[in-house]
Structures are given as structure tokens and as C-alpha cells.
PDB file of N, CA and C in Angstrom:
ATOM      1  N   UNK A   1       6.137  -5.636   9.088  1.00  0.00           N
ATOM      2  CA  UNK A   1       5.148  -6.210   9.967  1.00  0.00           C
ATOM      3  C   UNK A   1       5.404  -7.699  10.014  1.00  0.00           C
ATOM      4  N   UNK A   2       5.512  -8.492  11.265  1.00  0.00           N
ATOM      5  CA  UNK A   2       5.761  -9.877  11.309  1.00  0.00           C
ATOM      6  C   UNK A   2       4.962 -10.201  12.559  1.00  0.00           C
ATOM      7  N   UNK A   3       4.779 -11.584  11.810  1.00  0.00           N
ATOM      8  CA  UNK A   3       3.676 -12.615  12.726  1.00  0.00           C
ATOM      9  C   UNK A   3       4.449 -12.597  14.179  1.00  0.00           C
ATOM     10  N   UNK A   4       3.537 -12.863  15.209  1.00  0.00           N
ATOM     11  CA  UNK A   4       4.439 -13.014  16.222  1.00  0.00           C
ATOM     12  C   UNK A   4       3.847 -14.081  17.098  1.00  0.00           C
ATOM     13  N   UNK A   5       2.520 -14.395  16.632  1.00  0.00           N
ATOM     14  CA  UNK A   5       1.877 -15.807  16.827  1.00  0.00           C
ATOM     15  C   UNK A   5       0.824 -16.417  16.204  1.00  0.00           C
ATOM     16  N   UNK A   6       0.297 -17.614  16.293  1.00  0.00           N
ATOM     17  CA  UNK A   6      -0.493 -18.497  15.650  1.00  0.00           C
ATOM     18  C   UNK A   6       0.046 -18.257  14.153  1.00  0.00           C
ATOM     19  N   UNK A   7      -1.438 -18.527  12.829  1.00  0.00           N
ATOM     20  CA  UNK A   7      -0.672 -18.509  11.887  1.00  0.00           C
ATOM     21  C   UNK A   7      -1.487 -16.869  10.930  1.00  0.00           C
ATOM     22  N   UNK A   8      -1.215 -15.914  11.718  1.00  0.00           N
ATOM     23  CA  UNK A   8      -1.425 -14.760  11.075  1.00  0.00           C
ATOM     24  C   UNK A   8      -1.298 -14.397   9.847  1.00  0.00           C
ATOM     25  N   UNK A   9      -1.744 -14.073   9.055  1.00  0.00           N
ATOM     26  CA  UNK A   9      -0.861 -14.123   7.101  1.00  0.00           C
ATOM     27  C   UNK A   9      -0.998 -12.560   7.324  1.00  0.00           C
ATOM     28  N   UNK A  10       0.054 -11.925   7.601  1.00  0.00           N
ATOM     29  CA  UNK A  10       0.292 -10.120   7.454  1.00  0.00           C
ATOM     30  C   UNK A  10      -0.071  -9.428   6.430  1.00  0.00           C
ATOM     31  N   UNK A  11      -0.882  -8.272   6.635  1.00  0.00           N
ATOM     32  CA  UNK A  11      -1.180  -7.477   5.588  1.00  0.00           C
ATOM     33  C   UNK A  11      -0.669  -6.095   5.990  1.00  0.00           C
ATOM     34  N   UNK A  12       0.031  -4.971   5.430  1.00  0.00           N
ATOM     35  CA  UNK A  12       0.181  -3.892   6.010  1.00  0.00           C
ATOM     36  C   UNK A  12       0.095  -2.710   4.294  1.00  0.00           C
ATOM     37  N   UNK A  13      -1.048  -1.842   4.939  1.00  0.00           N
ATOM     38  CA  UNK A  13      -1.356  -0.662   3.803  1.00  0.00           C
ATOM     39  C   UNK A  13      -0.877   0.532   4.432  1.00  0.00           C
ATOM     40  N   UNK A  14      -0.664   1.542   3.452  1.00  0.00           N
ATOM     41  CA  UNK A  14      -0.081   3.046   3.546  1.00  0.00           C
ATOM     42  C   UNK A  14      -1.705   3.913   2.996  1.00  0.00           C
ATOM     43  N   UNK A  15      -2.535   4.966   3.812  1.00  0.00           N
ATOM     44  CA  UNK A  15      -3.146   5.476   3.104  1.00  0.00           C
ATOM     45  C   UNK A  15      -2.696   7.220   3.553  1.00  0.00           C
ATOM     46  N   UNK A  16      -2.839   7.618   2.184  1.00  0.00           N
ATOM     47  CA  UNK A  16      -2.420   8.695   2.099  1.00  0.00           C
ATOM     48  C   UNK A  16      -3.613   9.786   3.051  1.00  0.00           C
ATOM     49  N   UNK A  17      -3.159  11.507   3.521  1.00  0.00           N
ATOM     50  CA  UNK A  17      -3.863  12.132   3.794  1.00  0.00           C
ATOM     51  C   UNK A  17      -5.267  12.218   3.332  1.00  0.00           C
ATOM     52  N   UNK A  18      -5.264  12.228   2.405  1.00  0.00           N
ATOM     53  CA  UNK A  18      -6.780  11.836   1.717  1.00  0.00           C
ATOM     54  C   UNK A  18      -7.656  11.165   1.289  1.00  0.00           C
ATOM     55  N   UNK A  19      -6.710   9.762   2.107  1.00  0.00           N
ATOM     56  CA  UNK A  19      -7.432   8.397   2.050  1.00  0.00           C
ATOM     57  C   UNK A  19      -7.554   7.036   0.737  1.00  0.00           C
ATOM     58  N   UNK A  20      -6.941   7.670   0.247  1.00  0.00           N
ATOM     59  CA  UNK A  20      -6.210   7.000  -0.862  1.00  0.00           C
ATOM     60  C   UNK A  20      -5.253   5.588  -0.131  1.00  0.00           C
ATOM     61  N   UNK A  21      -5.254   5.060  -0.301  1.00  0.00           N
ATOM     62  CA  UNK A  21      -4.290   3.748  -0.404  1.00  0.00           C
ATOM     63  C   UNK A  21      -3.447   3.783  -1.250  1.00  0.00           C
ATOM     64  N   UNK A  22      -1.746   4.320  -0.701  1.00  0.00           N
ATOM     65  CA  UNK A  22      -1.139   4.294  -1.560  1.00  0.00           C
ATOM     66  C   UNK A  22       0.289   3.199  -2.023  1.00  0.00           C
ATOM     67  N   UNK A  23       0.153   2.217  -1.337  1.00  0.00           N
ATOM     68  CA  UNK A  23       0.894   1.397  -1.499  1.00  0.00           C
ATOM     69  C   UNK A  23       0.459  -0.029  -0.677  1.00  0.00           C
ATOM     70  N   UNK A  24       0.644  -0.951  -0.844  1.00  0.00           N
ATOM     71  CA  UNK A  24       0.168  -2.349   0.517  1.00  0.00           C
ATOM     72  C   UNK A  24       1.324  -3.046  -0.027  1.00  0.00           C
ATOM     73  N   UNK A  25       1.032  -4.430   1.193  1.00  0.00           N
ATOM     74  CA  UNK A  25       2.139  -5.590   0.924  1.00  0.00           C
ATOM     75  C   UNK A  25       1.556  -6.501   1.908  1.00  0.00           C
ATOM     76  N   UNK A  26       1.868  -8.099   1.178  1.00  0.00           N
ATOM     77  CA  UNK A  26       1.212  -8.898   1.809  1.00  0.00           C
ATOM     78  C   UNK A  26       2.342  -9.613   1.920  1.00  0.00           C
ATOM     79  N   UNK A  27       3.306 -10.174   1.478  1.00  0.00           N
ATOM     80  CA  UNK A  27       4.212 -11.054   1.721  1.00  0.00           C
ATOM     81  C   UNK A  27       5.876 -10.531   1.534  1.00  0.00           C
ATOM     82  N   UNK A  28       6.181  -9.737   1.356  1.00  0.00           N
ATOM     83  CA  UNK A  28       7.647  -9.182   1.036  1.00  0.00           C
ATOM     84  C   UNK A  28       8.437  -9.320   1.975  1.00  0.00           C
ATOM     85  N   UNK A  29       8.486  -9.410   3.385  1.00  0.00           N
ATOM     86  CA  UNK A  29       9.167  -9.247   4.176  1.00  0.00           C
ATOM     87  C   UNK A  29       9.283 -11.140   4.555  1.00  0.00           C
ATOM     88  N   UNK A  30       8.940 -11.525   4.008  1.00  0.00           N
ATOM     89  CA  UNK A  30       9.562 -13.306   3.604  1.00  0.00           C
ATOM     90  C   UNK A  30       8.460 -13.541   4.711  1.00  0.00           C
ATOM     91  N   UNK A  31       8.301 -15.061   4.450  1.00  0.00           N
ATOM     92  CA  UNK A  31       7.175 -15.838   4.521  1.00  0.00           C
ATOM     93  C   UNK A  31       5.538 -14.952   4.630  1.00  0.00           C
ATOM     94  N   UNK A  32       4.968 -15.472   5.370  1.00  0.00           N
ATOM     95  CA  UNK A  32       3.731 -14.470   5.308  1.00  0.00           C
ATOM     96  C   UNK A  32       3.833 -13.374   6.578  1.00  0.00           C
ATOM     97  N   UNK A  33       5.108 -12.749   6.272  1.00  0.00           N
ATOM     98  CA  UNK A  33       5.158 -11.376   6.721  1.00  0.00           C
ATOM     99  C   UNK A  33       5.199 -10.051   5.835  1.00  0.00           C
ATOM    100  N   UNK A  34       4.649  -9.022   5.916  1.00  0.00           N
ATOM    101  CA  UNK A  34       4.786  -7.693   5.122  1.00  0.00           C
ATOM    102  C   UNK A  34       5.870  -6.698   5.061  1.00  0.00           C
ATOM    103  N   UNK A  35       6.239  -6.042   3.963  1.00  0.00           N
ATOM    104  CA  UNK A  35       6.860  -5.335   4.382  1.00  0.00           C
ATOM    105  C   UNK A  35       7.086  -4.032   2.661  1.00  0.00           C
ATOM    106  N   UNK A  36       7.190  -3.059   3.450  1.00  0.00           N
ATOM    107  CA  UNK A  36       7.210  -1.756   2.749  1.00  0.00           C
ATOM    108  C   UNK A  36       8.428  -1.261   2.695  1.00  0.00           C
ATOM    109  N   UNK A  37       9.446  -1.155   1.812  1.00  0.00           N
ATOM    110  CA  UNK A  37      10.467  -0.930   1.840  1.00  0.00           C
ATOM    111  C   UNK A  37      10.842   0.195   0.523  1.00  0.00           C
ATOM    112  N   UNK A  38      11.854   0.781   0.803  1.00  0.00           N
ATOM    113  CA  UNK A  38      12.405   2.011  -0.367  1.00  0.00           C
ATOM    114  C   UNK A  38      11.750   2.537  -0.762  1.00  0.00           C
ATOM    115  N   UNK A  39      10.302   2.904   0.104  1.00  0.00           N
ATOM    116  CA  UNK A  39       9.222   3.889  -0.436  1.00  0.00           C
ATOM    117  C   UNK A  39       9.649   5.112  -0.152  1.00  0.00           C
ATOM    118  N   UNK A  40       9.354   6.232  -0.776  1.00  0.00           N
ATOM    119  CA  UNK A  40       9.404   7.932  -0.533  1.00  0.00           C
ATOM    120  C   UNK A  40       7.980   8.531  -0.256  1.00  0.00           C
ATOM    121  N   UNK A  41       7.422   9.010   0.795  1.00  0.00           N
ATOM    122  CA  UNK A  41       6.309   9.821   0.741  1.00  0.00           C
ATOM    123  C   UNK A  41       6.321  11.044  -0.122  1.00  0.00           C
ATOM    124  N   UNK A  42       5.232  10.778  -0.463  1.00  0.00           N
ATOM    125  CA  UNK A  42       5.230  12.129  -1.742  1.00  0.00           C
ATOM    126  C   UNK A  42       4.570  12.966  -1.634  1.00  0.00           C
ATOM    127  N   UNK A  43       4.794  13.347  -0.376  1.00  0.00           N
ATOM    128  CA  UNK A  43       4.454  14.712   0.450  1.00  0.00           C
ATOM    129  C   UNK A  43       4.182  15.007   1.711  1.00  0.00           C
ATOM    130  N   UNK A  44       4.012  16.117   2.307  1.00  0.00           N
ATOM    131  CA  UNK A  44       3.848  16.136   3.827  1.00  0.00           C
ATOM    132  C   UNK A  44       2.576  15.798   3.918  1.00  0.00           C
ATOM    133  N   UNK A  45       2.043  15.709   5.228  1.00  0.00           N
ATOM    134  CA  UNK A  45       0.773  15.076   5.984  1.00  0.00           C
ATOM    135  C   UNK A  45       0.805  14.139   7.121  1.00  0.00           C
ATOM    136  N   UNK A  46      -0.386  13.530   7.408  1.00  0.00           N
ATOM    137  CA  UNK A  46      -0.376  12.910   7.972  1.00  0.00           C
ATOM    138  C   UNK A  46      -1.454  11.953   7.539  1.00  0.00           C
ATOM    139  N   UNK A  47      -0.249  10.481   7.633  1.00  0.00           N
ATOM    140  CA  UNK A  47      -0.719   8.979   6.631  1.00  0.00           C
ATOM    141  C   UNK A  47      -1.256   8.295   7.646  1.00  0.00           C
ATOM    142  N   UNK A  48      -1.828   7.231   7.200  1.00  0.00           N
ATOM    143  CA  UNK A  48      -2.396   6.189   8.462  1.00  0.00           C
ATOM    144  C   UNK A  48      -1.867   4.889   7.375  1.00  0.00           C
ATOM    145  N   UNK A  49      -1.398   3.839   8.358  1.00  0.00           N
ATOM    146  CA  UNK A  49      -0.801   2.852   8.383  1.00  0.00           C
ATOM    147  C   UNK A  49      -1.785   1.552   8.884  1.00  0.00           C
ATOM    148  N   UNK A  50      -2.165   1.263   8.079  1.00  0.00           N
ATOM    149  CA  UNK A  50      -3.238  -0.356   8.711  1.00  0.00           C
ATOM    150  C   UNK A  50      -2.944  -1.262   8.325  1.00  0.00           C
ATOM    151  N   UNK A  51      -2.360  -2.115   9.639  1.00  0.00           N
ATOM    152  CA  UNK A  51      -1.834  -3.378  10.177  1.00  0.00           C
ATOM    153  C   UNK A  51      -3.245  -4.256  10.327  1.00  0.00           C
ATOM    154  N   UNK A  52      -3.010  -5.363   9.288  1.00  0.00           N
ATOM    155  CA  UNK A  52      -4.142  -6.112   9.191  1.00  0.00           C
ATOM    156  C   UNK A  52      -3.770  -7.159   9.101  1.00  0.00           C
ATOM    157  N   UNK A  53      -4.590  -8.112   8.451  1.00  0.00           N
ATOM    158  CA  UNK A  53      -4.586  -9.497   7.627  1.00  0.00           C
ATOM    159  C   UNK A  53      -4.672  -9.870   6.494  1.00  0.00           C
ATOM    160  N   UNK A  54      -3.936 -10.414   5.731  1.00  0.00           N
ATOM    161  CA  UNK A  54      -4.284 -10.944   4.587  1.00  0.00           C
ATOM    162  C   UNK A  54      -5.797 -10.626   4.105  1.00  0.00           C
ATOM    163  N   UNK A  55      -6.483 -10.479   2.863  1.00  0.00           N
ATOM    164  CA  UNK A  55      -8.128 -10.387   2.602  1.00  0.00           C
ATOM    165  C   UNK A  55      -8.715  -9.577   3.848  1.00  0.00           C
ATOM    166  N   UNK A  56      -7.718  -9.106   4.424  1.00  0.00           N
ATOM    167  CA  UNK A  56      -8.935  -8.339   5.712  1.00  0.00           C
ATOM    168  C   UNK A  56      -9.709  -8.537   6.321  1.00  0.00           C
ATOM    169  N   UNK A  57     -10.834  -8.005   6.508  1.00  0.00           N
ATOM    170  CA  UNK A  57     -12.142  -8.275   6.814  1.00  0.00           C
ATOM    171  C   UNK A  57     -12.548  -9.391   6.484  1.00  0.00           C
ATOM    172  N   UNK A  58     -12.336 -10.459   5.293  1.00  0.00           N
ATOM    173  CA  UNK A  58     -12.478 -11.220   5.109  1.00  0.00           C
ATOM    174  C   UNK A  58     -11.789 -12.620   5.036  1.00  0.00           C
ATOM    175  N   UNK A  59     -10.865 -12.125   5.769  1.00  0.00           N
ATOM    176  CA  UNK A  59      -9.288 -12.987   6.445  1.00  0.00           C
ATOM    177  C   UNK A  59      -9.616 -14.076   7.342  1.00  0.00           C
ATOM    178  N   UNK A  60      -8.889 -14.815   7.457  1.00  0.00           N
ATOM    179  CA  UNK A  60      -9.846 -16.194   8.473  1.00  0.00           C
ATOM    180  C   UNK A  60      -8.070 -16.417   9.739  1.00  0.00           C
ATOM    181  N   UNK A  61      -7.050 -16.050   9.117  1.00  0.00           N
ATOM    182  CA  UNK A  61      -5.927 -15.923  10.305  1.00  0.00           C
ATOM    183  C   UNK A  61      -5.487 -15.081  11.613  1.00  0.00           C
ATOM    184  N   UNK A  62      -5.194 -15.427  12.408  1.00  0.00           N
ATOM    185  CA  UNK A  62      -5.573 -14.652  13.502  1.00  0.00           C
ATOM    186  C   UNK A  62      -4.273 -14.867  13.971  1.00  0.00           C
ATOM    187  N   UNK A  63      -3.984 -14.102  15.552  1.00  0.00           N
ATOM    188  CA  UNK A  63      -2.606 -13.737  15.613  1.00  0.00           C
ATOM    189  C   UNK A  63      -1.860 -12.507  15.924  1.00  0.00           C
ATOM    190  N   UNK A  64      -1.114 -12.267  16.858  1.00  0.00           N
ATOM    191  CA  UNK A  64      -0.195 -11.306  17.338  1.00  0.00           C
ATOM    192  C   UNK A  64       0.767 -11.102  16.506  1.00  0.00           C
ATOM    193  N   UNK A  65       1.348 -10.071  15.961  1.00  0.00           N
ATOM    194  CA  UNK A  65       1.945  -8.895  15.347  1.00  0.00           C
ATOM    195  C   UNK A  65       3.074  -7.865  15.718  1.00  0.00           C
ATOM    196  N   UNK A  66       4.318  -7.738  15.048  1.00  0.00           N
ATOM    197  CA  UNK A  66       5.158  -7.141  15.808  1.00  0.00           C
ATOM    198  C   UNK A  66       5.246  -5.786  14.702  1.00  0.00           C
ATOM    199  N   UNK A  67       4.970  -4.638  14.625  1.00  0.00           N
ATOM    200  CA  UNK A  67       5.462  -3.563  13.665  1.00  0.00           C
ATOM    201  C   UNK A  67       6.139  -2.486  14.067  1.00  0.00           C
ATOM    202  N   UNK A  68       7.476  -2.486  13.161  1.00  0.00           N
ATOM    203  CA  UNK A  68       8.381  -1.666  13.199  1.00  0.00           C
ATOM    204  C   UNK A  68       8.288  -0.436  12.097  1.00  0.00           C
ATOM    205  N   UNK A  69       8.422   0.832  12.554  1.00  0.00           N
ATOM    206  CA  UNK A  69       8.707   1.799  11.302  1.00  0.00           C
ATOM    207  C   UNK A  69       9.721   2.566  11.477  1.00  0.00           C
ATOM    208  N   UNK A  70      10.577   2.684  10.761  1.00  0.00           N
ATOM    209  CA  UNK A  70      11.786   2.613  10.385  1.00  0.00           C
ATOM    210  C   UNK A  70      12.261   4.147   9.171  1.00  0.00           C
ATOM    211  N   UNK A  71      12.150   5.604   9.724  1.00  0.00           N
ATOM    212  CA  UNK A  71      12.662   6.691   8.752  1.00  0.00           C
ATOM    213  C   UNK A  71      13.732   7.104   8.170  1.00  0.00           C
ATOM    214  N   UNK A  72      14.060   7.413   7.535  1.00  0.00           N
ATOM    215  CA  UNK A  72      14.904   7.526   6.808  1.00  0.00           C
ATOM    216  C   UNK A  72      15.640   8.684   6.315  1.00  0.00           C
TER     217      UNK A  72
END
């Protein structure tokens, strides 16, 4: 997930079928972009992916967003 304007600080979570949160990232993909990398799903379903902000809901950066997902 990368900024694609103003000064957005990227947040991107993995929650599992059952709503679990099973992995996030706030800065990995260099500067304050996200990124999820060499993960394995650990099982079939269907995950939801939320493209956010830094602190979330309680995030004060704002900003357009470019996200790529990428299988393997």
C-alpha cells in the first residue's frame, strides 16, 4: 500500500474469515508506506484486507492510496 498524495501515513491489516486480525503493517514498504510481504494464508476463506491510516480512526493524515495485491 503506498501514499499517492498529501501526507497519508499507510496502514494496511489482514483479517482472517473470522475476523481475527491476522497480521498489519504500518511502515515496511519504506517510508510511511505498508507492506505485507512472504506471508502464507493459513487456510482457505475469504479474508478482508483494510486499507487505512496509521492509528485509524484516530489518525489525523489524509490522502490518496495506491494498493497492489500480488499472489503467489
Amino acid at each position: 500500500m503506498s501514499r499517492a498524495s498529501d501526507d497519508l501515513d499507510t496502514f494496511i491489516a489482514l483479517i482472517t474469515p473470522d475476523g481475527r486480525e491476522l497480521v498489519s503493517d504500518d511502515d515496511s514498504g519504506g517510508g510511511q508506506n505498508s507492506l505485507i510481504d512472504n506471508f502464507t494464508l493459513p487456510g482457505d476463506g475469504t479474508y478482508l484486507v483494510i486499507a487505512t491510516r496509521f492509528q485509524r480512526q484516530g489518525g489525523t493524515t489524509t490522502g490518496d492510496f495506491t494498493l497492489e495485491v500480488t499472489l503467489r
